[in-house]
PDB file of N, CA and C in Angstrom:
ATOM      1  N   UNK A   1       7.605 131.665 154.555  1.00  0.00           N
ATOM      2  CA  UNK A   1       8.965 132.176 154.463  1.00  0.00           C
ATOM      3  C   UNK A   1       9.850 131.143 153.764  1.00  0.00           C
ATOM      4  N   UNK A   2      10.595 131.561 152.759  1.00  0.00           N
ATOM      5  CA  UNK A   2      11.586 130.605 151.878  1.00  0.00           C
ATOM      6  C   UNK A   2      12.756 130.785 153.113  1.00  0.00           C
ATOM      7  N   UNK A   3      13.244 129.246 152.474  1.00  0.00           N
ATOM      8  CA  UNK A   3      14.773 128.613 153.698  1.00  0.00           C
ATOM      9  C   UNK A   3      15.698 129.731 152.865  1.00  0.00           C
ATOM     10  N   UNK A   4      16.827 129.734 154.047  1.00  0.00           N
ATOM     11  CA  UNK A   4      17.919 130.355 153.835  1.00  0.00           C
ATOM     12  C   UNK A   4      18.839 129.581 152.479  1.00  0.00           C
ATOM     13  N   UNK A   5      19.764 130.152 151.806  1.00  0.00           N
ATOM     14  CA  UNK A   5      20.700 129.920 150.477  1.00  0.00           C
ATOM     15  C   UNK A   5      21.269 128.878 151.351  1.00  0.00           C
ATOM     16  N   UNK A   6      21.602 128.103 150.270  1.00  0.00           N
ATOM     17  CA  UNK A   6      22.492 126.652 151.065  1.00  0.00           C
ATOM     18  C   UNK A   6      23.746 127.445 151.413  1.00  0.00           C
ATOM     19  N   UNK A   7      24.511 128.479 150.811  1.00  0.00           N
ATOM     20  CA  UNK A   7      25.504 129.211 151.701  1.00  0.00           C
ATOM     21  C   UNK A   7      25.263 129.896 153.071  1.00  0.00           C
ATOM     22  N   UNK A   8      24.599 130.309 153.315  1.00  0.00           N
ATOM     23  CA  UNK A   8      24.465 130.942 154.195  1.00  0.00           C
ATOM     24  C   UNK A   8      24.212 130.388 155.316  1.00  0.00           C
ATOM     25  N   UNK A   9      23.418 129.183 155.023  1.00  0.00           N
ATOM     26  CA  UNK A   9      23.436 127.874 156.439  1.00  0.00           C
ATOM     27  C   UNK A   9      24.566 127.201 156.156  1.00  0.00           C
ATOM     28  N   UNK A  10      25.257 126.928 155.238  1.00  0.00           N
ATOM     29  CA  UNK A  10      26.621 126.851 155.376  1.00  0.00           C
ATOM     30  C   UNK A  10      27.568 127.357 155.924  1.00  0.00           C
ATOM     31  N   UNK A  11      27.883 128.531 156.073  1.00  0.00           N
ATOM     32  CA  UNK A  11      28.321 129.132 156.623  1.00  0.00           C
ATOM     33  C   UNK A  11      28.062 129.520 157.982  1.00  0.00           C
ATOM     34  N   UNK A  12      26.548 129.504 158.448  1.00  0.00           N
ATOM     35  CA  UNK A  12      26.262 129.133 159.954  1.00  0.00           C
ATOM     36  C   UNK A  12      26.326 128.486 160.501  1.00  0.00           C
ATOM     37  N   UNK A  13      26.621 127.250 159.765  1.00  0.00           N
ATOM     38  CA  UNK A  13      27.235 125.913 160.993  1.00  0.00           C
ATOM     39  C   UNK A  13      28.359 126.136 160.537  1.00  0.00           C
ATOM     40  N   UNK A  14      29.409 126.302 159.812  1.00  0.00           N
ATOM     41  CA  UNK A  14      30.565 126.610 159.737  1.00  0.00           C
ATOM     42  C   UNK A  14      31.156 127.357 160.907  1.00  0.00           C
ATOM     43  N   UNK A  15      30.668 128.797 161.422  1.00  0.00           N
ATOM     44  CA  UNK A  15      30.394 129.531 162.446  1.00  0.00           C
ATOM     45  C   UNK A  15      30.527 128.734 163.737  1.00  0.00           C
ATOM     46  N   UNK A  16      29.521 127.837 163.687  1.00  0.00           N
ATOM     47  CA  UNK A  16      29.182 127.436 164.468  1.00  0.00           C
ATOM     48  C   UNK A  16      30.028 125.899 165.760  1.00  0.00           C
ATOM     49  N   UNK A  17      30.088 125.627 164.143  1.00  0.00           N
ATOM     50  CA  UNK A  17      31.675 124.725 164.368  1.00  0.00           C
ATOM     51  C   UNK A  17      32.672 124.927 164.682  1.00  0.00           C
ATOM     52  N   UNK A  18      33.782 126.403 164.664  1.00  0.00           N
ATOM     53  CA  UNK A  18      34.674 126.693 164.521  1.00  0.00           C
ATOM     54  C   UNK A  18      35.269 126.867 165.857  1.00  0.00           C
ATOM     55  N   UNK A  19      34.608 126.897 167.039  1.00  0.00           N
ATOM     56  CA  UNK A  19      35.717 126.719 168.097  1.00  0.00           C
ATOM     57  C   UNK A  19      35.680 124.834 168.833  1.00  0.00           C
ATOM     58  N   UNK A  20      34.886 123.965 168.123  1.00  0.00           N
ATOM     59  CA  UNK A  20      34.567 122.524 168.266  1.00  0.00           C
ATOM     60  C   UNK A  20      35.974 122.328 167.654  1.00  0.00           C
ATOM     61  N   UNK A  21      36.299 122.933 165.918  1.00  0.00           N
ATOM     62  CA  UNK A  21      36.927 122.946 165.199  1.00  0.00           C
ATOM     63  C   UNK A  21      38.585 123.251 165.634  1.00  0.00           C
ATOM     64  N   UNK A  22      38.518 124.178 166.295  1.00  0.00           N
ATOM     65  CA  UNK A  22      40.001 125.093 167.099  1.00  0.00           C
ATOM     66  C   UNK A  22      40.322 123.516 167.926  1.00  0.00           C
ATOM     67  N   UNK A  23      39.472 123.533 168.894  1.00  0.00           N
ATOM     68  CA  UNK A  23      39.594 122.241 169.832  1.00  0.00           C
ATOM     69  C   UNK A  23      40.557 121.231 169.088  1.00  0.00           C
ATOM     70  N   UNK A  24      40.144 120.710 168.212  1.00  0.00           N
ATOM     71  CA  UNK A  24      40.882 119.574 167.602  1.00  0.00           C
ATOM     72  C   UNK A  24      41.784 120.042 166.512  1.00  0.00           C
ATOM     73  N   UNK A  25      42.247 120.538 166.508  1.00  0.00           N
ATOM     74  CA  UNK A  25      43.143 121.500 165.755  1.00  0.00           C
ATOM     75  C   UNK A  25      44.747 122.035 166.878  1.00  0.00           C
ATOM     76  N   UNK A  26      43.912 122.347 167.771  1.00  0.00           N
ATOM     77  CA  UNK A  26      44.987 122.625 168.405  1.00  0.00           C
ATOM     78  C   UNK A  26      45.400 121.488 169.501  1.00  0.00           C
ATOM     79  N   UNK A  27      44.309 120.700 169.784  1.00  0.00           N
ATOM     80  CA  UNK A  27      44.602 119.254 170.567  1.00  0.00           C
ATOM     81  C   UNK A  27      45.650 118.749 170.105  1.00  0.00           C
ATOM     82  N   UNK A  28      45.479 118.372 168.317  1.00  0.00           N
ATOM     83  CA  UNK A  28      46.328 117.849 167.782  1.00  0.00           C
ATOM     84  C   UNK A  28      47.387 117.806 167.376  1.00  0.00           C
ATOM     85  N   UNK A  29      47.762 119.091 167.621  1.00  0.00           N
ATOM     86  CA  UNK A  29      48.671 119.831 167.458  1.00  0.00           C
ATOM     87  C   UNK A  29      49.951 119.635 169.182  1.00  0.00           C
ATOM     88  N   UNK A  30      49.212 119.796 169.798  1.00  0.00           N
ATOM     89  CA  UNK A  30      49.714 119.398 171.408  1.00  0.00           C
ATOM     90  C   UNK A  30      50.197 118.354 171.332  1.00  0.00           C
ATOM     91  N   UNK A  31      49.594 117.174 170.713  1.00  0.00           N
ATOM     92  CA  UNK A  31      49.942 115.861 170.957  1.00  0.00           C
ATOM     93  C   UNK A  31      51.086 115.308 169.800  1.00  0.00           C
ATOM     94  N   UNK A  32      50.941 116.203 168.717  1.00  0.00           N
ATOM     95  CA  UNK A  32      52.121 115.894 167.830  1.00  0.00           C
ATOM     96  C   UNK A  32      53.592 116.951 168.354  1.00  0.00           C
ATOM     97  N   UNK A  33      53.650 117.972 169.379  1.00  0.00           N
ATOM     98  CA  UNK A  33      54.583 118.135 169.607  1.00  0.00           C
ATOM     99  C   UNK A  33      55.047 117.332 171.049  1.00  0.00           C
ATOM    100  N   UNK A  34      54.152 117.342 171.687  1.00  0.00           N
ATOM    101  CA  UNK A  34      54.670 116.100 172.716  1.00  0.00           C
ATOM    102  C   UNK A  34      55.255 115.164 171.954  1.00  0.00           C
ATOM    103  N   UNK A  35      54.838 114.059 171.556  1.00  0.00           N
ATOM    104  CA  UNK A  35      55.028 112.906 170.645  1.00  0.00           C
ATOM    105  C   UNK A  35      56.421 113.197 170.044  1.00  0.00           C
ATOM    106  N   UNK A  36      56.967 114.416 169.525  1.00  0.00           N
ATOM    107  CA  UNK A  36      57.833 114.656 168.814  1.00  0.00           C
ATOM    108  C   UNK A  36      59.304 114.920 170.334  1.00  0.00           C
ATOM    109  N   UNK A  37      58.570 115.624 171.024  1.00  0.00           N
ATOM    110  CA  UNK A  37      59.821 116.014 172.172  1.00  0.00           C
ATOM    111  C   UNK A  37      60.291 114.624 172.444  1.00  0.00           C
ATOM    112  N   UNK A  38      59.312 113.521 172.738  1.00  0.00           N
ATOM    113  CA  UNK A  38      59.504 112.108 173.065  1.00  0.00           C
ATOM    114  C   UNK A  38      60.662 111.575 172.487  1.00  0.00           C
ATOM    115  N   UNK A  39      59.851 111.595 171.567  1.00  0.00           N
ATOM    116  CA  UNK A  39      60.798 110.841 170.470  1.00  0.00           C
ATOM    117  C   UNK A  39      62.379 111.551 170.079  1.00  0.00           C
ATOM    118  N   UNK A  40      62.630 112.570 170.182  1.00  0.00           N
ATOM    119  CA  UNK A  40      63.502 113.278 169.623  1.00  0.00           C
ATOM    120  C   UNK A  40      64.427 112.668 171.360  1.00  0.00           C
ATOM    121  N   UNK A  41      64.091 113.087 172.454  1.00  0.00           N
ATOM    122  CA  UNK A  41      64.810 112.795 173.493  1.00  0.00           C
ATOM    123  C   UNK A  41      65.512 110.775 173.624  1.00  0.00           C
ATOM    124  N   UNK A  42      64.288 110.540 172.937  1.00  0.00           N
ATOM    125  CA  UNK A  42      64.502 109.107 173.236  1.00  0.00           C
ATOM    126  C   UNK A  42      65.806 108.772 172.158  1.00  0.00           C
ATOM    127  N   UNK A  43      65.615 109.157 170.494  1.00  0.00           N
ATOM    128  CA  UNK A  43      66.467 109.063 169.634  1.00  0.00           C
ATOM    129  C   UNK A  43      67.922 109.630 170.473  1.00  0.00           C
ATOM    130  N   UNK A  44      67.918 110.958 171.056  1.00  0.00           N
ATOM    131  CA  UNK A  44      68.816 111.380 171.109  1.00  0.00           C
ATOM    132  C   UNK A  44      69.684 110.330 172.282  1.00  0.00           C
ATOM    133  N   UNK A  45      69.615 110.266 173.506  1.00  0.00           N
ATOM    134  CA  UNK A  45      69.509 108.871 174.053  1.00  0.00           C
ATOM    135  C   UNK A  45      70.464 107.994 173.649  1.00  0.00           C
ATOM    136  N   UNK A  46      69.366 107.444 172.416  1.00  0.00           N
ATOM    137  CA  UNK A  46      70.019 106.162 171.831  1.00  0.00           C
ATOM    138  C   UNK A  46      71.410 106.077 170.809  1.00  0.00           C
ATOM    139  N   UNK A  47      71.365 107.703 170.395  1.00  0.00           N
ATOM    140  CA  UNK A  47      72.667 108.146 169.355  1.00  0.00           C
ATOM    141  C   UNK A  47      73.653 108.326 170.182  1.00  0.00           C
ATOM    142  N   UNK A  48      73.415 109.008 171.332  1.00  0.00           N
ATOM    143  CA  UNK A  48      74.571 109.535 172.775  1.00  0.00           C
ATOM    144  C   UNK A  48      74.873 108.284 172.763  1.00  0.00           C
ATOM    145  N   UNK A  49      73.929 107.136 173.238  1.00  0.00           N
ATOM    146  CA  UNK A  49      74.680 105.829 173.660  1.00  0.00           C
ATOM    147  C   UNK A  49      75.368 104.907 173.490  1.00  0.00           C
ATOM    148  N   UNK A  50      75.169 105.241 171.899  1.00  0.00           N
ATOM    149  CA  UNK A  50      76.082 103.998 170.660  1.00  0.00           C
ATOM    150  C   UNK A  50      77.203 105.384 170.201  1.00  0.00           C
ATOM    151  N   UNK A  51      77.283 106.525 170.629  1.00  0.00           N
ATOM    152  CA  UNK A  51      78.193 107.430 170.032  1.00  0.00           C
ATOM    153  C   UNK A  51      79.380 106.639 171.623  1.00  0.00           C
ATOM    154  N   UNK A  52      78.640 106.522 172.380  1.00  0.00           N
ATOM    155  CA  UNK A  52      80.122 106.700 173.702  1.00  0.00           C
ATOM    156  C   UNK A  52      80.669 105.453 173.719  1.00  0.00           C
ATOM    157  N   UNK A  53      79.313 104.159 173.213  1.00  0.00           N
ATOM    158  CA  UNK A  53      79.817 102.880 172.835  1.00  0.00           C
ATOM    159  C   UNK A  53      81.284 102.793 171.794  1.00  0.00           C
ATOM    160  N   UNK A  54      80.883 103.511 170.991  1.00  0.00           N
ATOM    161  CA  UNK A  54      81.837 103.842 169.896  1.00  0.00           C
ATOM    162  C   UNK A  54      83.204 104.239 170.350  1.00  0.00           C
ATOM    163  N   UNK A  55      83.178 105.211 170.601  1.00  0.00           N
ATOM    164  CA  UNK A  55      84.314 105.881 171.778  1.00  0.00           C
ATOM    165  C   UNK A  55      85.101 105.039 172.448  1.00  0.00           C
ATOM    166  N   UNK A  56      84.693 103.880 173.183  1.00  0.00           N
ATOM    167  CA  UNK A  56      85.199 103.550 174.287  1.00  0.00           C
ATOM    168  C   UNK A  56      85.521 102.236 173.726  1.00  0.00           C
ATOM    169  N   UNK A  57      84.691 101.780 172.769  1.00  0.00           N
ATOM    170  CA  UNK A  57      85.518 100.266 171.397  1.00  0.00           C
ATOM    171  C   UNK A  57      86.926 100.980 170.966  1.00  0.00           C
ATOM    172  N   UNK A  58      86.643 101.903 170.592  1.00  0.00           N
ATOM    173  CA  UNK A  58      88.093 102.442 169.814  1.00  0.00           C
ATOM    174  C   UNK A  58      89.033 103.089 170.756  1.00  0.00           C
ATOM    175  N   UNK A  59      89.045 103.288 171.702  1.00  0.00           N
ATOM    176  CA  UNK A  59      89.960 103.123 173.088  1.00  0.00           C
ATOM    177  C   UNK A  59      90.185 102.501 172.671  1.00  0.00           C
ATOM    178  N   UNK A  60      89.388 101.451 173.838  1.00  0.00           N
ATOM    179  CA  UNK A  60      89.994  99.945 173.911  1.00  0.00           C
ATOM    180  C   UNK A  60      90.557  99.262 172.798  1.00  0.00           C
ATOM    181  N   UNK A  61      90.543  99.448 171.447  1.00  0.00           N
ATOM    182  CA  UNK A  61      91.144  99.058 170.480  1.00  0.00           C
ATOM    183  C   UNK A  61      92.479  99.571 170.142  1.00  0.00           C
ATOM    184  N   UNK A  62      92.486 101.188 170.683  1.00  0.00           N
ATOM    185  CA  UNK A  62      93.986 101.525 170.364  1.00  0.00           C
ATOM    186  C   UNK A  62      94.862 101.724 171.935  1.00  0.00           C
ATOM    187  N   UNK A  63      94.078 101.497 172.516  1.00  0.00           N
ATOM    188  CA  UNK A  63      94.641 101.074 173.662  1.00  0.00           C
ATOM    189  C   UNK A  63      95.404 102.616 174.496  1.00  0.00           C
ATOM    190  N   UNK A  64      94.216 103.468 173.885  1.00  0.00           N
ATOM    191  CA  UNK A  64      95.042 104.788 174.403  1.00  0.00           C
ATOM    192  C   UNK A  64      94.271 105.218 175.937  1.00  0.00           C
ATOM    193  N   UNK A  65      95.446 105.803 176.881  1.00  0.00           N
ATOM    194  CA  UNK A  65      95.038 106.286 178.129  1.00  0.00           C
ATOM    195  C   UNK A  65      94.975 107.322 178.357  1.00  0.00           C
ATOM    196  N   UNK A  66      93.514 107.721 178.763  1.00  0.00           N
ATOM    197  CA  UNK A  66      93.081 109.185 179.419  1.00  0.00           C
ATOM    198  C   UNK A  66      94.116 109.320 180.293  1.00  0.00           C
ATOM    199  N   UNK A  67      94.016 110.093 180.848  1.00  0.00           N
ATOM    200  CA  UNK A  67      94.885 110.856 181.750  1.00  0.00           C
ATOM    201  C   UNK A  67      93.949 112.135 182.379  1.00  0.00           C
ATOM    202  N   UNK A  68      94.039 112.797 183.924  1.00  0.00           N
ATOM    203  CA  UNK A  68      93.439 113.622 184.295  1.00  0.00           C
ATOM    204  C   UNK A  68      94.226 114.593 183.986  1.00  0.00           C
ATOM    205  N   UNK A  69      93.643 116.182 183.692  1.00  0.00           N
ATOM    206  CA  UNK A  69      94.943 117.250 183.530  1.00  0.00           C
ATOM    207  C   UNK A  69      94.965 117.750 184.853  1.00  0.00           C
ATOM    208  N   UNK A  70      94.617 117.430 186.116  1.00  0.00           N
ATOM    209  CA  UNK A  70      95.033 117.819 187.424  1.00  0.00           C
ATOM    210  C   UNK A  70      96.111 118.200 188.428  1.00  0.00           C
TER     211      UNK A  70
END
């Protein structure tokens, strides 16, 4: 019996691969949106913190007073 066309066993481990394939595909995918929530929370964080820093220099620089509207 002659071997199968190099496509066709190509395509059977291709087959064959493809949920090994999904696995790390979508693993990676998990870990780059984690990674991203991280980071995006942590940035955000650090912009809130130098934004209120900001805020509260330029008060204190113009020397203006809150007041409650109570």
């Amino acid at each position: 019996m002659k071997g199968l066309p190099w496509w066709i066993a190509g395509l059977v481990v291709l087959i064959a691969l493809l949920p090994g394939i999904w696995k790390l595909v979508v693993g990676i995918v998990g870990f780059g949106v984690v990674v991203n929530r991280f980071l995006t929370r942590f940035i955000g964080l650090m912009d809130t913190g130098s934004r209120v820093k900001a805020m509260v220099d330029e008060l204190k620089e113009n020397e203006i007073i809150i007041e409650d509207s109570e």
